[in-house]
N, C-alpha and C. Protein backbone atom coordinates (compact mmCIF):
# COMPACT_ATOMS: atom_id res chain seq x y z
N UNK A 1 0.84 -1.18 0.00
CA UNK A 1 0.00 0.00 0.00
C UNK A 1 0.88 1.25 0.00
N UNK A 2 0.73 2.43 -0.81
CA UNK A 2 1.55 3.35 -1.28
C UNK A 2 0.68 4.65 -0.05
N UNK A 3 1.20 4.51 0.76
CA UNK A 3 0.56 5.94 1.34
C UNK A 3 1.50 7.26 1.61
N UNK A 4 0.85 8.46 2.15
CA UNK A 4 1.00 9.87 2.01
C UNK A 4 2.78 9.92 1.75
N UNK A 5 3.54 9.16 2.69
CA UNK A 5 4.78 9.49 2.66
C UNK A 5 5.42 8.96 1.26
N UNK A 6 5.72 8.16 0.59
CA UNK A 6 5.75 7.15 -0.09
C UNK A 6 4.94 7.68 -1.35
N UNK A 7 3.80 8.14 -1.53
CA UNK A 7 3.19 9.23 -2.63
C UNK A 7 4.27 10.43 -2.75
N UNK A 8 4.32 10.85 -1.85
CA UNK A 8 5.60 11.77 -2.32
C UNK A 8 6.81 12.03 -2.73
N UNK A 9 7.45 10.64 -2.68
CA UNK A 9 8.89 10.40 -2.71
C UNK A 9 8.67 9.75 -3.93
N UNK A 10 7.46 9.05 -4.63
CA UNK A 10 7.13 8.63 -6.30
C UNK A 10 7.19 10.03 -6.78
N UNK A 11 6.38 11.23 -6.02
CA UNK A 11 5.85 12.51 -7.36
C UNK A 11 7.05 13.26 -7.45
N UNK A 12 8.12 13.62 -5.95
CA UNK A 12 9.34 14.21 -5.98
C UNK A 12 10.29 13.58 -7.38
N UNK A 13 10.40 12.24 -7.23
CA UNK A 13 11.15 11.70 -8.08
C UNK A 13 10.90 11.85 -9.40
N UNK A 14 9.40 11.72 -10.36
CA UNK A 14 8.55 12.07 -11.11
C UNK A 14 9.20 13.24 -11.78
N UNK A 15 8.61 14.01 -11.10
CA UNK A 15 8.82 15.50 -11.23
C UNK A 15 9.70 16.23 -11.45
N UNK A 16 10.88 15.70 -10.72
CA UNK A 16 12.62 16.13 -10.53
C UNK A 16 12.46 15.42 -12.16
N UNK A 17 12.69 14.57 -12.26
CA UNK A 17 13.08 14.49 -13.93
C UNK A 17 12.27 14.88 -14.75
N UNK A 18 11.25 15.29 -14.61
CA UNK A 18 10.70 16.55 -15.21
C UNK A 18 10.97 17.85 -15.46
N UNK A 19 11.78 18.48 -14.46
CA UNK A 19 12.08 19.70 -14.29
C UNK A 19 11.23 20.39 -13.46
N UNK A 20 10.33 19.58 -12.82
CA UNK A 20 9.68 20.81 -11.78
C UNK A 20 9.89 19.90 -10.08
N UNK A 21 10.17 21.13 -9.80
CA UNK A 21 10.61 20.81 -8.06
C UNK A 21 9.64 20.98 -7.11
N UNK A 22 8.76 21.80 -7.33
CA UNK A 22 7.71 21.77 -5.96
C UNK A 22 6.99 21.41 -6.17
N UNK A 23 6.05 20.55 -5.49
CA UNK A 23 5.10 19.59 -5.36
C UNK A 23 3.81 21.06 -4.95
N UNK A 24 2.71 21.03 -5.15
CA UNK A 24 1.63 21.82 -5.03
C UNK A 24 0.63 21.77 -4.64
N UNK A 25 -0.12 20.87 -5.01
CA UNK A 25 -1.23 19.73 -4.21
C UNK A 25 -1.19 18.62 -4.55
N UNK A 26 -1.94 18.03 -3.27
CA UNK A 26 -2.10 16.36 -3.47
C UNK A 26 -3.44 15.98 -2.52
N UNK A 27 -4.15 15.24 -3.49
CA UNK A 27 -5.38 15.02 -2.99
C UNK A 27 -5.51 13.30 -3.13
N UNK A 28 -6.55 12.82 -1.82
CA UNK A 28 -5.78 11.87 -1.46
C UNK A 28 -7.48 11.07 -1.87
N UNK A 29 -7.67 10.17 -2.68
CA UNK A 29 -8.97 9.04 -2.94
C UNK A 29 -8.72 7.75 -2.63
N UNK A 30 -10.14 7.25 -2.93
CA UNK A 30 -9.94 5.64 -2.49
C UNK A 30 -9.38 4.78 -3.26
N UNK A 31 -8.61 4.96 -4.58
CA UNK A 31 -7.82 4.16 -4.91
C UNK A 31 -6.03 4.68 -5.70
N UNK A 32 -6.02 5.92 -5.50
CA UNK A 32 -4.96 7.00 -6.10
C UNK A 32 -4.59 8.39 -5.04
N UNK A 33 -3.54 8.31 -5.31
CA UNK A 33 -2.89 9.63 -4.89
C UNK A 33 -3.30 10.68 -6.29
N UNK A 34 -3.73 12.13 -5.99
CA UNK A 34 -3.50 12.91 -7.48
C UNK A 34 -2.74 14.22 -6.59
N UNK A 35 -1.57 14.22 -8.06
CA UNK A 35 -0.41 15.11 -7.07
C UNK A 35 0.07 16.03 -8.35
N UNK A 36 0.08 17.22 -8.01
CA UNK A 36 0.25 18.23 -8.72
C UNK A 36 1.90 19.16 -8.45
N UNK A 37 2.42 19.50 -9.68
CA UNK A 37 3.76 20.20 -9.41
C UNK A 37 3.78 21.63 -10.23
N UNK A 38 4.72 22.32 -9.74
CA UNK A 38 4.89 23.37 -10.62
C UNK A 38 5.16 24.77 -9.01
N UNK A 39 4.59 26.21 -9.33
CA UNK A 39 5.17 26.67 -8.19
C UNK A 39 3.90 27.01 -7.73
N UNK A 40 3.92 27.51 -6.97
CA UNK A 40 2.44 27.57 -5.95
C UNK A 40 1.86 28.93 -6.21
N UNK A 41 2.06 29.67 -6.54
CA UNK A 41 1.75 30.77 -6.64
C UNK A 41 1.74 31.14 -8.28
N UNK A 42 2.18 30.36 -9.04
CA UNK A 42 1.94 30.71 -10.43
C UNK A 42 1.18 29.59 -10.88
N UNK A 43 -0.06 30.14 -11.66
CA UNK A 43 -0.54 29.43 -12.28
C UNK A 43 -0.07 28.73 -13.44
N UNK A 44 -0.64 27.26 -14.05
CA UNK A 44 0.60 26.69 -15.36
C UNK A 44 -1.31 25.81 -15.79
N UNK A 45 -1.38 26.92 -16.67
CA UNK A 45 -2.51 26.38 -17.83
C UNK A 45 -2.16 24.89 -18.52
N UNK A 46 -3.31 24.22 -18.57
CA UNK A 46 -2.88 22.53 -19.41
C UNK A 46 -1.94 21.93 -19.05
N UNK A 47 -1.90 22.23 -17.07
CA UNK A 47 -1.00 21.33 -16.68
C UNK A 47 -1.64 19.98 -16.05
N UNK A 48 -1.34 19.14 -16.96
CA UNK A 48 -1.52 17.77 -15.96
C UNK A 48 -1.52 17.23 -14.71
N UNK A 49 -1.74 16.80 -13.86
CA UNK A 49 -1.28 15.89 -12.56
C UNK A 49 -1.45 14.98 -12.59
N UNK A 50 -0.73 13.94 -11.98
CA UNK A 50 -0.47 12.32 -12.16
C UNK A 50 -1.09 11.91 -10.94
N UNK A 51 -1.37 10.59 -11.30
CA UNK A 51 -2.18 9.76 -10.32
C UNK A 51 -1.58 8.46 -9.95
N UNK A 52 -1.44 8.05 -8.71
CA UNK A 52 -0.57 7.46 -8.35
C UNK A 52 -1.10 6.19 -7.65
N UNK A 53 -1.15 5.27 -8.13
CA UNK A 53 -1.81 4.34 -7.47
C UNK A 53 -1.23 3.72 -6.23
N UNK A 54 -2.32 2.91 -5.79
CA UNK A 54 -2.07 3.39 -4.43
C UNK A 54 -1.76 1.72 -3.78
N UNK A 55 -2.17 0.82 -4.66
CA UNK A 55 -1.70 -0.40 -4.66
C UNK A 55 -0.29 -0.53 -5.20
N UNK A 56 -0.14 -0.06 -6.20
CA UNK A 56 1.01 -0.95 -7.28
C UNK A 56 1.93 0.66 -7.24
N UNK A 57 1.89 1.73 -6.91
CA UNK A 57 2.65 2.60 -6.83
C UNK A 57 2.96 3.42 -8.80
N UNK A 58 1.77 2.38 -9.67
CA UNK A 58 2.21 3.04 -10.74
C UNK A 58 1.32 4.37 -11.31
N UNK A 59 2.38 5.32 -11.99
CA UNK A 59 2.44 6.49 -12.72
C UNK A 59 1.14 6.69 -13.49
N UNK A 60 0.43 7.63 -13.95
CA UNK A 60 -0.35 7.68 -14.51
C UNK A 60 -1.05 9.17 -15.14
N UNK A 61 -0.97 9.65 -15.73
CA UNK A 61 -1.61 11.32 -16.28
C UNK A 61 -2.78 11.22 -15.26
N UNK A 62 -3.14 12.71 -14.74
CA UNK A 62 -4.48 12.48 -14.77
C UNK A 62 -4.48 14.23 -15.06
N UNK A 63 -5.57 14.00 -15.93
CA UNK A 63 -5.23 15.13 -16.66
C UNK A 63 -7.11 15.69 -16.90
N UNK A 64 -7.61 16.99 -16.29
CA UNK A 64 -8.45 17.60 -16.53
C UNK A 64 -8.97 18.50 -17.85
N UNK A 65 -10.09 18.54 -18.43
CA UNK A 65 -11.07 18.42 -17.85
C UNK A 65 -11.59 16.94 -18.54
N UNK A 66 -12.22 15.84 -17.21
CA UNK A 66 -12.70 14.41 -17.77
C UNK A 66 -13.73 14.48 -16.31
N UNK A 67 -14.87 13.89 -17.31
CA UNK A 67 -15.59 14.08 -15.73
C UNK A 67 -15.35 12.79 -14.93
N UNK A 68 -14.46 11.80 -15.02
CA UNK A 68 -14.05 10.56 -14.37
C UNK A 68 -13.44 11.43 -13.52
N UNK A 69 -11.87 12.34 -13.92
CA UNK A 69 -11.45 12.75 -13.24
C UNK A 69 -11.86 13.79 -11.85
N UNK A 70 -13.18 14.55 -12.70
CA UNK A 70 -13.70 15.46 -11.79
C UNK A 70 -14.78 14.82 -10.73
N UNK A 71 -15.29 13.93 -11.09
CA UNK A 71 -15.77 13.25 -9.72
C UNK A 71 -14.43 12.75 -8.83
N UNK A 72 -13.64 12.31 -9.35
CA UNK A 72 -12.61 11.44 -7.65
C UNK A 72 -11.72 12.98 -7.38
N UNK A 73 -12.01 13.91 -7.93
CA UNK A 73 -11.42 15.30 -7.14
C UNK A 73 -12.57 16.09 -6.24
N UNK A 74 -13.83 15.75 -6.90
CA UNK A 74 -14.82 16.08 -5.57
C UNK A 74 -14.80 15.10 -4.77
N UNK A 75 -14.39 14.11 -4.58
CA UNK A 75 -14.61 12.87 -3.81
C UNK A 75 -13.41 12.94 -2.65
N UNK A 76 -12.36 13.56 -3.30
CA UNK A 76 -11.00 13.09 -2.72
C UNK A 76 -10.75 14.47 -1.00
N UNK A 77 -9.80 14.03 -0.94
CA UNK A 77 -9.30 15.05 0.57
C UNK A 77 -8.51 15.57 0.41
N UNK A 78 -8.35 16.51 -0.05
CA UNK A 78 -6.86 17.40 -0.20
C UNK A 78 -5.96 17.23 1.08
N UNK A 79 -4.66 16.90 0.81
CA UNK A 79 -4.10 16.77 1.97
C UNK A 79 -2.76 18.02 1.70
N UNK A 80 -2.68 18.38 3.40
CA UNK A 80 -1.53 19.46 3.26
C UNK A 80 0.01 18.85 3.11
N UNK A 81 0.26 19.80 2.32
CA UNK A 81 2.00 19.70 2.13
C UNK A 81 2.60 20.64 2.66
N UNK A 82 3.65 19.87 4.14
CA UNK A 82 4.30 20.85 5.16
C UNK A 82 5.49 21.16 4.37
């Protein structure tokens, strides 16, 4: 089981070879992590966030607007990033 700590150290890693370093939100559902990067204060139009499963730890787009996606983001718990 891939939880909060362990979601982050997949999207850090993710991301770093992406080129983006700060993690932004992450909202937490019943079968995925969805974790967002870029800087917090600037907005980044047609940006994706990946979804992270929460069994098998694998990678995945999740990418708006899909209304699959927009139900498990009303569904989900935003969790804070200290």
């Amino acid at each position: 089981m891939i939880d909060f700590k362990k979601a982050i150290e997949i999207a850090q890693k993710y991301y770093q070879e992406k080129g983006q370093l700060e993690l932004t939100k992450i909202y937490e559902s019943k079968n995925i992590w969805v974790v967002y990067a870029g800087k917090k204060e600037q907005p980044r139009f047609g940006n994706a966030g990946i979804a992270i499963d929460k069994e098998t730890g694998e990678i995945s787009s999740f990418i708006l607007p899909s209304r699959t996606n927009f139900e498990i983001l009303k569904n989900a718990k935003m969790t804070e990033l200290n």
